[in-house]
PDB file of N, CA and C in Angstrom:
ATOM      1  N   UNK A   1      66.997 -71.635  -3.584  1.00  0.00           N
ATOM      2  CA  UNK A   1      67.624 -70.412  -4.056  1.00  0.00           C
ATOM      3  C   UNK A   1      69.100 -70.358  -3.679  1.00  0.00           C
ATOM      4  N   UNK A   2      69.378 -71.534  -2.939  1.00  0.00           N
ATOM      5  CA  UNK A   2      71.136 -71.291  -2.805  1.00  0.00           C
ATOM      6  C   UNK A   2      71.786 -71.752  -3.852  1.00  0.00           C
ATOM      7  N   UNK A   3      71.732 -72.204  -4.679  1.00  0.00           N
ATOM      8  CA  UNK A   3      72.118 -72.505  -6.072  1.00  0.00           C
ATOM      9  C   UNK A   3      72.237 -71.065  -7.181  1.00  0.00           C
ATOM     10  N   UNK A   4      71.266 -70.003  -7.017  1.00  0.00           N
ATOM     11  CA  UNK A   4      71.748 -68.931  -6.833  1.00  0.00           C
ATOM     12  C   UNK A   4      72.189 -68.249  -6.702  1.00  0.00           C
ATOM     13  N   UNK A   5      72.342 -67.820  -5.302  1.00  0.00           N
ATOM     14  CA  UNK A   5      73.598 -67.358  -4.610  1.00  0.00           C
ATOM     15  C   UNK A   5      74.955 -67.767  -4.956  1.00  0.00           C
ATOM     16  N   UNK A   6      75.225 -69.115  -4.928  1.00  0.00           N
ATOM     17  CA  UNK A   6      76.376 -69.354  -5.136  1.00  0.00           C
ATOM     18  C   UNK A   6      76.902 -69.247  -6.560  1.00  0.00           C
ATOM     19  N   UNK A   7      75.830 -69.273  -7.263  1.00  0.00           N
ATOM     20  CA  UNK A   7      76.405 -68.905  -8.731  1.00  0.00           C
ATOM     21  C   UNK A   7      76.535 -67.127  -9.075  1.00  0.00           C
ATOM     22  N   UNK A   8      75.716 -66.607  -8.488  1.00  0.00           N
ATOM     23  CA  UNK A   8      76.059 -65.043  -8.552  1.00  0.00           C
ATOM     24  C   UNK A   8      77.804 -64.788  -7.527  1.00  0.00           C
ATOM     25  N   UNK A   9      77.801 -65.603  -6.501  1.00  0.00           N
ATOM     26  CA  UNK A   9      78.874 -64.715  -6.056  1.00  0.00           C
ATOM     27  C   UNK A   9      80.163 -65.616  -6.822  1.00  0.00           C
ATOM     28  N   UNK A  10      80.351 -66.475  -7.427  1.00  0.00           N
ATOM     29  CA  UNK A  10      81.415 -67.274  -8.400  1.00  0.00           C
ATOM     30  C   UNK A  10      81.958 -66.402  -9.143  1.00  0.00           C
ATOM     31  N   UNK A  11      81.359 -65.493  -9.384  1.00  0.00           N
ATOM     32  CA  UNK A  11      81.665 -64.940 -10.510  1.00  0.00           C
ATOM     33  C   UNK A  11      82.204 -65.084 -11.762  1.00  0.00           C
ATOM     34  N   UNK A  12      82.025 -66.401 -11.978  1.00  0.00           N
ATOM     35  CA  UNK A  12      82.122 -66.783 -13.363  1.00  0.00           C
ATOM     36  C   UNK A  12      81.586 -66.311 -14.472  1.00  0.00           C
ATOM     37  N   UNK A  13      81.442 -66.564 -15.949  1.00  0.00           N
ATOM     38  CA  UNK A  13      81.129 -65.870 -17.097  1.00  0.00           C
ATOM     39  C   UNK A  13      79.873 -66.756 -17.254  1.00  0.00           C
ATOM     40  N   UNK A  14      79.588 -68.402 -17.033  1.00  0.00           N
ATOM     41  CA  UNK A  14      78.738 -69.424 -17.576  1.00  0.00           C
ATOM     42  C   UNK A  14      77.799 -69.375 -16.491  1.00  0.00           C
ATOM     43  N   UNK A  15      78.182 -69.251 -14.811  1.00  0.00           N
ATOM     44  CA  UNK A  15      77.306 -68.763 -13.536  1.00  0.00           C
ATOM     45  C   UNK A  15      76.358 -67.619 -13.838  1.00  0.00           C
ATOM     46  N   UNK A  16      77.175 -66.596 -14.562  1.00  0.00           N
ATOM     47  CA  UNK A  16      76.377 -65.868 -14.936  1.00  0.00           C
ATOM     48  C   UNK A  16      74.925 -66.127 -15.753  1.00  0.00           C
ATOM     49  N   UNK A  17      75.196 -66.641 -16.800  1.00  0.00           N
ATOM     50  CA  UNK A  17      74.353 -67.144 -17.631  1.00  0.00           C
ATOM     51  C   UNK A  17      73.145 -68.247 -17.041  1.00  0.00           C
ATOM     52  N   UNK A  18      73.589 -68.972 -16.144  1.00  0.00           N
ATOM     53  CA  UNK A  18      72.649 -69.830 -15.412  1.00  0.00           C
ATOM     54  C   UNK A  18      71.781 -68.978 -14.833  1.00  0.00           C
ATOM     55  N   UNK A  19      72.220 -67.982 -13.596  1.00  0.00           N
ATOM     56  CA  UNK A  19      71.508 -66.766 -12.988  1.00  0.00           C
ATOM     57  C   UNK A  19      70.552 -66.308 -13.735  1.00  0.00           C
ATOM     58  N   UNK A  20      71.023 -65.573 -14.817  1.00  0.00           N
ATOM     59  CA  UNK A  20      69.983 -65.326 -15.642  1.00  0.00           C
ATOM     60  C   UNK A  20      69.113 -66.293 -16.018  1.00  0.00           C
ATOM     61  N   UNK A  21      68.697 -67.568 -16.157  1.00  0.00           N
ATOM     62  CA  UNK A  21      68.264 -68.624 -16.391  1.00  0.00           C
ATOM     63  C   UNK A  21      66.965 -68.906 -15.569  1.00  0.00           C
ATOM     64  N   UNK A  22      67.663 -68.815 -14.236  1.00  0.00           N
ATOM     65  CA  UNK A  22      67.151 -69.207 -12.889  1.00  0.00           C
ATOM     66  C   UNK A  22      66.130 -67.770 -13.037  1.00  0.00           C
ATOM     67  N   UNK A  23      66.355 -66.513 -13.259  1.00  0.00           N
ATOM     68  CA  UNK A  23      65.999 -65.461 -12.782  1.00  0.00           C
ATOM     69  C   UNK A  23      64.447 -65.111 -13.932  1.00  0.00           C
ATOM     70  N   UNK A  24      64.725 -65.642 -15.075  1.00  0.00           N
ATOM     71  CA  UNK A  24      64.027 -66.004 -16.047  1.00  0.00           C
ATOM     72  C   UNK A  24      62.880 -66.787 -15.964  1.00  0.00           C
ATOM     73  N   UNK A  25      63.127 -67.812 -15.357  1.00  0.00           N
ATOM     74  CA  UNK A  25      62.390 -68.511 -14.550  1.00  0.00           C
ATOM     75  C   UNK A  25      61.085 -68.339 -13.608  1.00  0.00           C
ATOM     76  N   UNK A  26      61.228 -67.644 -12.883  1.00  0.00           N
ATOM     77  CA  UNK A  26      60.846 -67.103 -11.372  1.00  0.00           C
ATOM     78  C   UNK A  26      60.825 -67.993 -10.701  1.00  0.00           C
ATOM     79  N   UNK A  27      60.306 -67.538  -9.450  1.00  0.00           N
ATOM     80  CA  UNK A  27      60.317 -68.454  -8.082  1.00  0.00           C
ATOM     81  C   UNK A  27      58.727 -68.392  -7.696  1.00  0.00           C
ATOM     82  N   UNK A  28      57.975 -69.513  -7.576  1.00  0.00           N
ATOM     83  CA  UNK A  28      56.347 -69.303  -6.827  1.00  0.00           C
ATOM     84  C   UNK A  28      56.680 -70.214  -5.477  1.00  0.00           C
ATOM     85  N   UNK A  29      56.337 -69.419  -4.535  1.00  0.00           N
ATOM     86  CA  UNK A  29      56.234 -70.123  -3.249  1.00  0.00           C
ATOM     87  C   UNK A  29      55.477 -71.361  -3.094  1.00  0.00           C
ATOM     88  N   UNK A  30      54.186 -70.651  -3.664  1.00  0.00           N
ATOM     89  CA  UNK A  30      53.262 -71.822  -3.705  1.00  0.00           C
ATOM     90  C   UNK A  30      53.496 -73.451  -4.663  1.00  0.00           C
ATOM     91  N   UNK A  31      53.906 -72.920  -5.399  1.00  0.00           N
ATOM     92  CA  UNK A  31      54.448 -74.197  -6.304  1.00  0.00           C
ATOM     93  C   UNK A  31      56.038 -74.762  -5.156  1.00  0.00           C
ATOM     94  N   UNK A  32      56.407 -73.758  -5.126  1.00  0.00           N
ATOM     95  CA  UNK A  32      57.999 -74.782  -4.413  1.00  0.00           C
ATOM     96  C   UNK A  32      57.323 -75.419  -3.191  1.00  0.00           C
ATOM     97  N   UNK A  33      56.165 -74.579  -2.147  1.00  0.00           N
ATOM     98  CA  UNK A  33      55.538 -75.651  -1.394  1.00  0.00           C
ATOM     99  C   UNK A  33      55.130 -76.882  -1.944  1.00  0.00           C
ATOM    100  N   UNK A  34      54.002 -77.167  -2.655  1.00  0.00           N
ATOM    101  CA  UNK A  34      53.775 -78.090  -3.340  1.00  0.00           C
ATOM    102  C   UNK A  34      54.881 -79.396  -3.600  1.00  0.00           C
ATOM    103  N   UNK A  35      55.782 -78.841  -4.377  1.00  0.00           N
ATOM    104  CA  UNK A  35      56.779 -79.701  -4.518  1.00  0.00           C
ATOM    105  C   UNK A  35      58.152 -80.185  -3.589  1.00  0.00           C
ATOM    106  N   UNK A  36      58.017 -79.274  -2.449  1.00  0.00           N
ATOM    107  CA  UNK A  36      59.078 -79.666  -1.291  1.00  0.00           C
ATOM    108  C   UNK A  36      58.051 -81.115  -0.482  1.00  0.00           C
ATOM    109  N   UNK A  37      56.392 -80.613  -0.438  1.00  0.00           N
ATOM    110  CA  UNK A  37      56.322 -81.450  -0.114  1.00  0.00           C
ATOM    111  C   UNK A  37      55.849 -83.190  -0.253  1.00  0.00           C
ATOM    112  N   UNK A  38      55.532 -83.172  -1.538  1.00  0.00           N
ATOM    113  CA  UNK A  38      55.848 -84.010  -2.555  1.00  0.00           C
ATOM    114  C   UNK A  38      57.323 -84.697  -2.576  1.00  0.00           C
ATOM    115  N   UNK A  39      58.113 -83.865  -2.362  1.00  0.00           N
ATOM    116  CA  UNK A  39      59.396 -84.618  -2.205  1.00  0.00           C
ATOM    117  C   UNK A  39      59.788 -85.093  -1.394  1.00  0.00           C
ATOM    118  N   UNK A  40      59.226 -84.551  -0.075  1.00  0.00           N
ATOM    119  CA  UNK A  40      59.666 -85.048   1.594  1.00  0.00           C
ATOM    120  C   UNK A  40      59.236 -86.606   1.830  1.00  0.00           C
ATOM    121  N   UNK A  41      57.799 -86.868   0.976  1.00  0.00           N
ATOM    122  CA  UNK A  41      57.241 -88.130   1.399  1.00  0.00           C
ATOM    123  C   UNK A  41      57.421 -88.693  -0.028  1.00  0.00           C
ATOM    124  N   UNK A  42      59.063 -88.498  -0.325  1.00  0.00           N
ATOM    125  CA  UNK A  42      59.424 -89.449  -1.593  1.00  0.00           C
ATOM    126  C   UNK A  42      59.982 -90.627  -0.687  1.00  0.00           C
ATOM    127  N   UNK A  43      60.515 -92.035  -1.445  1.00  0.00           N
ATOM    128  CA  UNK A  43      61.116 -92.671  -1.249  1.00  0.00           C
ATOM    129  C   UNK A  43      62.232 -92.950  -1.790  1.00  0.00           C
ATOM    130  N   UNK A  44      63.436 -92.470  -2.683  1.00  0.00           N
ATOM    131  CA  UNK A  44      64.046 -92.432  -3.516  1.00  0.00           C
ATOM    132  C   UNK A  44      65.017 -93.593  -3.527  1.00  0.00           C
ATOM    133  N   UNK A  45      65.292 -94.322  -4.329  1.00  0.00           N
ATOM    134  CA  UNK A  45      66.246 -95.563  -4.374  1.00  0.00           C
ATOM    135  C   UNK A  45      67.203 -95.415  -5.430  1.00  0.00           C
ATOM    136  N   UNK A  46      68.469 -95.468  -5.150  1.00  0.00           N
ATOM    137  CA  UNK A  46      69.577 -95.329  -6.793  1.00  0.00           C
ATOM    138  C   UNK A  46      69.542 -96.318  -6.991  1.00  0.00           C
ATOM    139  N   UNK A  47      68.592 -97.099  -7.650  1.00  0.00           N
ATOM    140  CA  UNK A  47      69.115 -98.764  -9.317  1.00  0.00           C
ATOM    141  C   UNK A  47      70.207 -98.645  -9.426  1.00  0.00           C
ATOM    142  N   UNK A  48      71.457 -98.042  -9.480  1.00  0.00           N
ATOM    143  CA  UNK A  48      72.751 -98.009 -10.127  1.00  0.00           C
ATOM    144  C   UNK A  48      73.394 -98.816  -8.603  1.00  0.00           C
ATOM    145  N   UNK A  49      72.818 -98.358  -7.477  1.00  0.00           N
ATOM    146  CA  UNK A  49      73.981 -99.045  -6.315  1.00  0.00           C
ATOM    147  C   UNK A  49      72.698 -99.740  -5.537  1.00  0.00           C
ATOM    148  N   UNK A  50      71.579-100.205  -5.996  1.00  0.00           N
ATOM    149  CA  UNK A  50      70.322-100.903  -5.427  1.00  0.00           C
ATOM    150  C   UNK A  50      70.704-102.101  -4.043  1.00  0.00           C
ATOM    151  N   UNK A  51      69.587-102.118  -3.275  1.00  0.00           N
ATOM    152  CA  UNK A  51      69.917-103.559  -2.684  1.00  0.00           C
ATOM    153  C   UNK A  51      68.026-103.903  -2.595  1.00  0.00           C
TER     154      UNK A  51
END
């Protein structure tokens, strides 16, 4: 949700529009659990700068 925040206080015209986006959206705890921790025991590698 800090992606959020920082777009509400920007105050930009297109931030705006994301907000609404995000807000459109919703937020489920239970699902962002799920997927934080799914992501923690990722291994992620960039192919573009690989070894």
């Amino acid at each position: 949700m800090h992606a959020r925040a920082a777009k509400t206080a920007s105050g930009r015209e297109k931030d705006a529009h994301d907000v609404a986006e995000i807000d459109r959206m919703g937020f489920d705890p239970d699902r962002f659990a799920r997927v934080a921790e799914s992501y923690a025991s990722m291994c992620i590698e960039c192919v573009a700068h690989g070894e």
